[in-house]
Protein backbone atom coordinates (compact mmCIF):
# COMPACT_ATOMS: atom_id res chain seq x y z
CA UNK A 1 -20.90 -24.56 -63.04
CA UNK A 2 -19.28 -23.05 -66.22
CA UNK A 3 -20.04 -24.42 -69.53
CA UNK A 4 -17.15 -26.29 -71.97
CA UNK A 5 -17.30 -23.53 -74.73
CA UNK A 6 -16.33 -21.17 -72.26
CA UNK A 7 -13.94 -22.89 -70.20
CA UNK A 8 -12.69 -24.01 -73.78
CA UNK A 9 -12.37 -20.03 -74.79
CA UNK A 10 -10.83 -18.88 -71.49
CA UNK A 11 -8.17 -21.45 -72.06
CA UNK A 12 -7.38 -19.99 -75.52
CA UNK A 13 -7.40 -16.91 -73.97
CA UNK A 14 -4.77 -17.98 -71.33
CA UNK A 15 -2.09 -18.87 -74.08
CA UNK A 16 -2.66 -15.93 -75.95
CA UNK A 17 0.19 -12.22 -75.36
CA UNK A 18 -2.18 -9.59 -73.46
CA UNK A 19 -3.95 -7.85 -75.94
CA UNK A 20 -3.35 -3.57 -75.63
CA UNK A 21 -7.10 -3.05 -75.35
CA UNK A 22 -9.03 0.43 -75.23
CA UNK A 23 -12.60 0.56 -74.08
CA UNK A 24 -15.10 3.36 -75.20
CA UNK A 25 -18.56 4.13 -74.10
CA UNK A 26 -19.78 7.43 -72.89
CA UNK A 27 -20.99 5.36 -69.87
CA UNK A 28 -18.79 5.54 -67.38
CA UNK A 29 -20.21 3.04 -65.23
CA UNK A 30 -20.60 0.60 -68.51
CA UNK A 31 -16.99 1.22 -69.00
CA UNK A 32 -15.99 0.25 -65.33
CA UNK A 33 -17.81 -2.74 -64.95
CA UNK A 34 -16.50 -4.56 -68.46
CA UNK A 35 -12.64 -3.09 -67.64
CA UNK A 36 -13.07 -4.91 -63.80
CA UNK A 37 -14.59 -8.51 -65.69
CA UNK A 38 -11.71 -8.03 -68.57
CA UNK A 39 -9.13 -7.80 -65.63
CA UNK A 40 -10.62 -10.77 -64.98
CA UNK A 41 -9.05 -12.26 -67.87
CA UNK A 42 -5.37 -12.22 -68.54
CA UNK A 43 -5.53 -12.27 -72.48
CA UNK A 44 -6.26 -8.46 -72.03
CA UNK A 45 -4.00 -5.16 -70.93
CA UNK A 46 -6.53 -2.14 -70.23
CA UNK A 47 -4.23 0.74 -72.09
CA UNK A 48 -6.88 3.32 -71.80
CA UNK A 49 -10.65 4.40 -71.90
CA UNK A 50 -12.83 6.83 -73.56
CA UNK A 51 -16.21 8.38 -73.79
CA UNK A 52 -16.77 9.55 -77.43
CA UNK A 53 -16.12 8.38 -80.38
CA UNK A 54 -14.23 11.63 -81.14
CA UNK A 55 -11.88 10.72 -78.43
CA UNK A 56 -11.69 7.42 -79.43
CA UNK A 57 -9.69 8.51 -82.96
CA UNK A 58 -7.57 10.44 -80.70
CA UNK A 59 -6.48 7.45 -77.67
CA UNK A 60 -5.96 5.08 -80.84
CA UNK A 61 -3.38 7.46 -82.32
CA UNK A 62 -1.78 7.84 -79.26
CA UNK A 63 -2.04 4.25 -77.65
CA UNK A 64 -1.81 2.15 -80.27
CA UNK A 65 -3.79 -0.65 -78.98
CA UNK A 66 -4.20 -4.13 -80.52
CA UNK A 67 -7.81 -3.40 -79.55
CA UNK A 68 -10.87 -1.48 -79.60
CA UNK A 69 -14.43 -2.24 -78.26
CA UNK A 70 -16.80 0.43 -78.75
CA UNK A 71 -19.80 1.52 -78.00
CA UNK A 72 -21.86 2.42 -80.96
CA UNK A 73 -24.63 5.38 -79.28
CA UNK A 74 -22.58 7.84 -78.46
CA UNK A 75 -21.80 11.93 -78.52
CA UNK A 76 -19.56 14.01 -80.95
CA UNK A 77 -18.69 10.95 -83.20
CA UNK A 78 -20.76 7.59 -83.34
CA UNK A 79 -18.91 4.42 -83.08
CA UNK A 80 -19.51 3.71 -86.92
CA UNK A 81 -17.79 7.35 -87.84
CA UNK A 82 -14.98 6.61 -84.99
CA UNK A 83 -14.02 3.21 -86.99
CA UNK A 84 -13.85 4.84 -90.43
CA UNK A 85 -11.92 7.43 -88.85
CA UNK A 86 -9.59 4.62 -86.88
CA UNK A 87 -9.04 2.45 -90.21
CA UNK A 88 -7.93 5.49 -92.28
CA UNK A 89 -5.47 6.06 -89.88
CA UNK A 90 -1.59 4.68 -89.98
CA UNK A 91 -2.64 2.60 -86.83
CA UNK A 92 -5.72 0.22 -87.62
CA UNK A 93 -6.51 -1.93 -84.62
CA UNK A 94 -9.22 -4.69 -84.20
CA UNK A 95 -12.55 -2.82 -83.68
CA UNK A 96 -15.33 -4.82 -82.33
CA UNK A 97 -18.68 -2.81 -81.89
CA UNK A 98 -21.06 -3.56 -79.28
CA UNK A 99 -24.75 -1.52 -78.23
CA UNK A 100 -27.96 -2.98 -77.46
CA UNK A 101 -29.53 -2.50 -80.53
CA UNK A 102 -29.23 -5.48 -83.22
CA UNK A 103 -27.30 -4.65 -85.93
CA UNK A 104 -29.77 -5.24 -88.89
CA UNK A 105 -31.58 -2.35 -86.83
CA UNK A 106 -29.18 0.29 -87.76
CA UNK A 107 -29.15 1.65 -91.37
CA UNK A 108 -25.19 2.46 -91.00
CA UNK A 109 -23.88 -1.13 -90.43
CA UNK A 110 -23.61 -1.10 -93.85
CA UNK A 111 -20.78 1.59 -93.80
CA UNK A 112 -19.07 0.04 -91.34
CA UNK A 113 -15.46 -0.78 -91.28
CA UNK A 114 -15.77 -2.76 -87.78
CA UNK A 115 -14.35 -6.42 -87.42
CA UNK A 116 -17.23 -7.34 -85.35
CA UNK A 117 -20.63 -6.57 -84.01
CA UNK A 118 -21.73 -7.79 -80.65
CA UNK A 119 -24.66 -6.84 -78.70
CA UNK A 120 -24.20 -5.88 -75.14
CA UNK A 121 -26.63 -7.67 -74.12
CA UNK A 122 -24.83 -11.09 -75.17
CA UNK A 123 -21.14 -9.03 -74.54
CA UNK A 124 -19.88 -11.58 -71.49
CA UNK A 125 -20.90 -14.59 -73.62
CA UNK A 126 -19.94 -13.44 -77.02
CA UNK A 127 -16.65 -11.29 -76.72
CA UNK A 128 -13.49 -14.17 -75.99
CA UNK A 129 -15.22 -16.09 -78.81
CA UNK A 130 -14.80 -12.99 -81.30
CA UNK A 131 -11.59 -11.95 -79.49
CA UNK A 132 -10.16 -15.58 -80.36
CA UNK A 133 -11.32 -15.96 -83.93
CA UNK A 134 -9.92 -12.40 -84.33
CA UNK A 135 -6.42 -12.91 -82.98
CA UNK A 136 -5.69 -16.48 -83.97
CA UNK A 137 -1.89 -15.52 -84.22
CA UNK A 138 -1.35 -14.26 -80.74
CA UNK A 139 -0.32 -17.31 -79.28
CA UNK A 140 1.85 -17.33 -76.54
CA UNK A 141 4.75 -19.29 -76.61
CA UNK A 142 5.17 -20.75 -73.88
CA UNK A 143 1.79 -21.97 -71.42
CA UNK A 144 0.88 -18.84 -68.98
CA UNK A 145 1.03 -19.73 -64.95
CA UNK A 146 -2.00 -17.52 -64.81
CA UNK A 147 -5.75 -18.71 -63.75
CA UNK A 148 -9.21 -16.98 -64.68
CA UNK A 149 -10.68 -16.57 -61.72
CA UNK A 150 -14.33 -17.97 -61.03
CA UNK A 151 -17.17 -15.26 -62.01
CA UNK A 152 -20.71 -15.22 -60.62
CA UNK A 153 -22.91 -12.37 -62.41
CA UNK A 154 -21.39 -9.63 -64.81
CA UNK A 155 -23.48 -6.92 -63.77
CA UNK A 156 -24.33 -5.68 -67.09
């Protein structure tokens, strides 16, 4: 059984244009288990991965995406210099920071220039809430024919 705020999100979701969406964490199993559960969802367009912040700056430039969930831990560039880096740029996407690690528990949150914070411990619950509030304006038109399959655990 699914619960109403979530059914209630995956519809929103549903009527919204596929969001251009790049994932980065220098996990590469992290990264392939939250790219096959967003595929799961047809609000979102996988346009590319990476595994470092400093690659990050680079896809963003290059992609464009509307987009970016990032890990925060991470080599070369952190996820908090990757963002300032991102938003200086001509292309500034949606940057929504995730690691398991509370926010209030890292002394550069204060620095940051993210649009959201999510813990990945929480990230299956928390993200098509933020994504919604985020992207209020990316309503479809017309209603989508497609249908969010059923999920049984993440494996997170």
């Amino acid at each position: 059984m699914r619960c109403p705020s979530t059914e209630k999100e995956e519809a929103l979701m549903k009527r919204m244009l596929p969001l251009r969406t790049l994932l980065v964490d220098d996990s590469p199993e992290f990264l392939g288990r939250l790219e096959k559960w967003l595929a799961g969802h047809p609000g979102f367009e996988i346009v590319g991965k990476a595994y470092s912040g400093l690659e990050a700056v680079k896809e963003v430039s290059v992609l464009r995406p509307d987009l970016v969930v990032m890990d925060v831990a991470m080599p070369l560039m952190n996820g908090y210099e990757a963002t300032v880096n991102i938003k200086e740029g001509a292309h500034r996407p949606i940057v929504i920071l995730i690691s398991f690690f509370d926010r209030r528990e890292t002394c550069e949150d204060r620095d940051s220039k993210a649009d959201a914070f999510l813990k990945k411990d929480s990230l299956y619950r928390d993200l098509l809430p933020t994504v919604a509030r985020l992207f209020p304006q990316q309503r479809r038109q017309t209603e989508s024919n497609f249908q969010a399959p059923e999920r049984s655990g993440h494996g997170l």
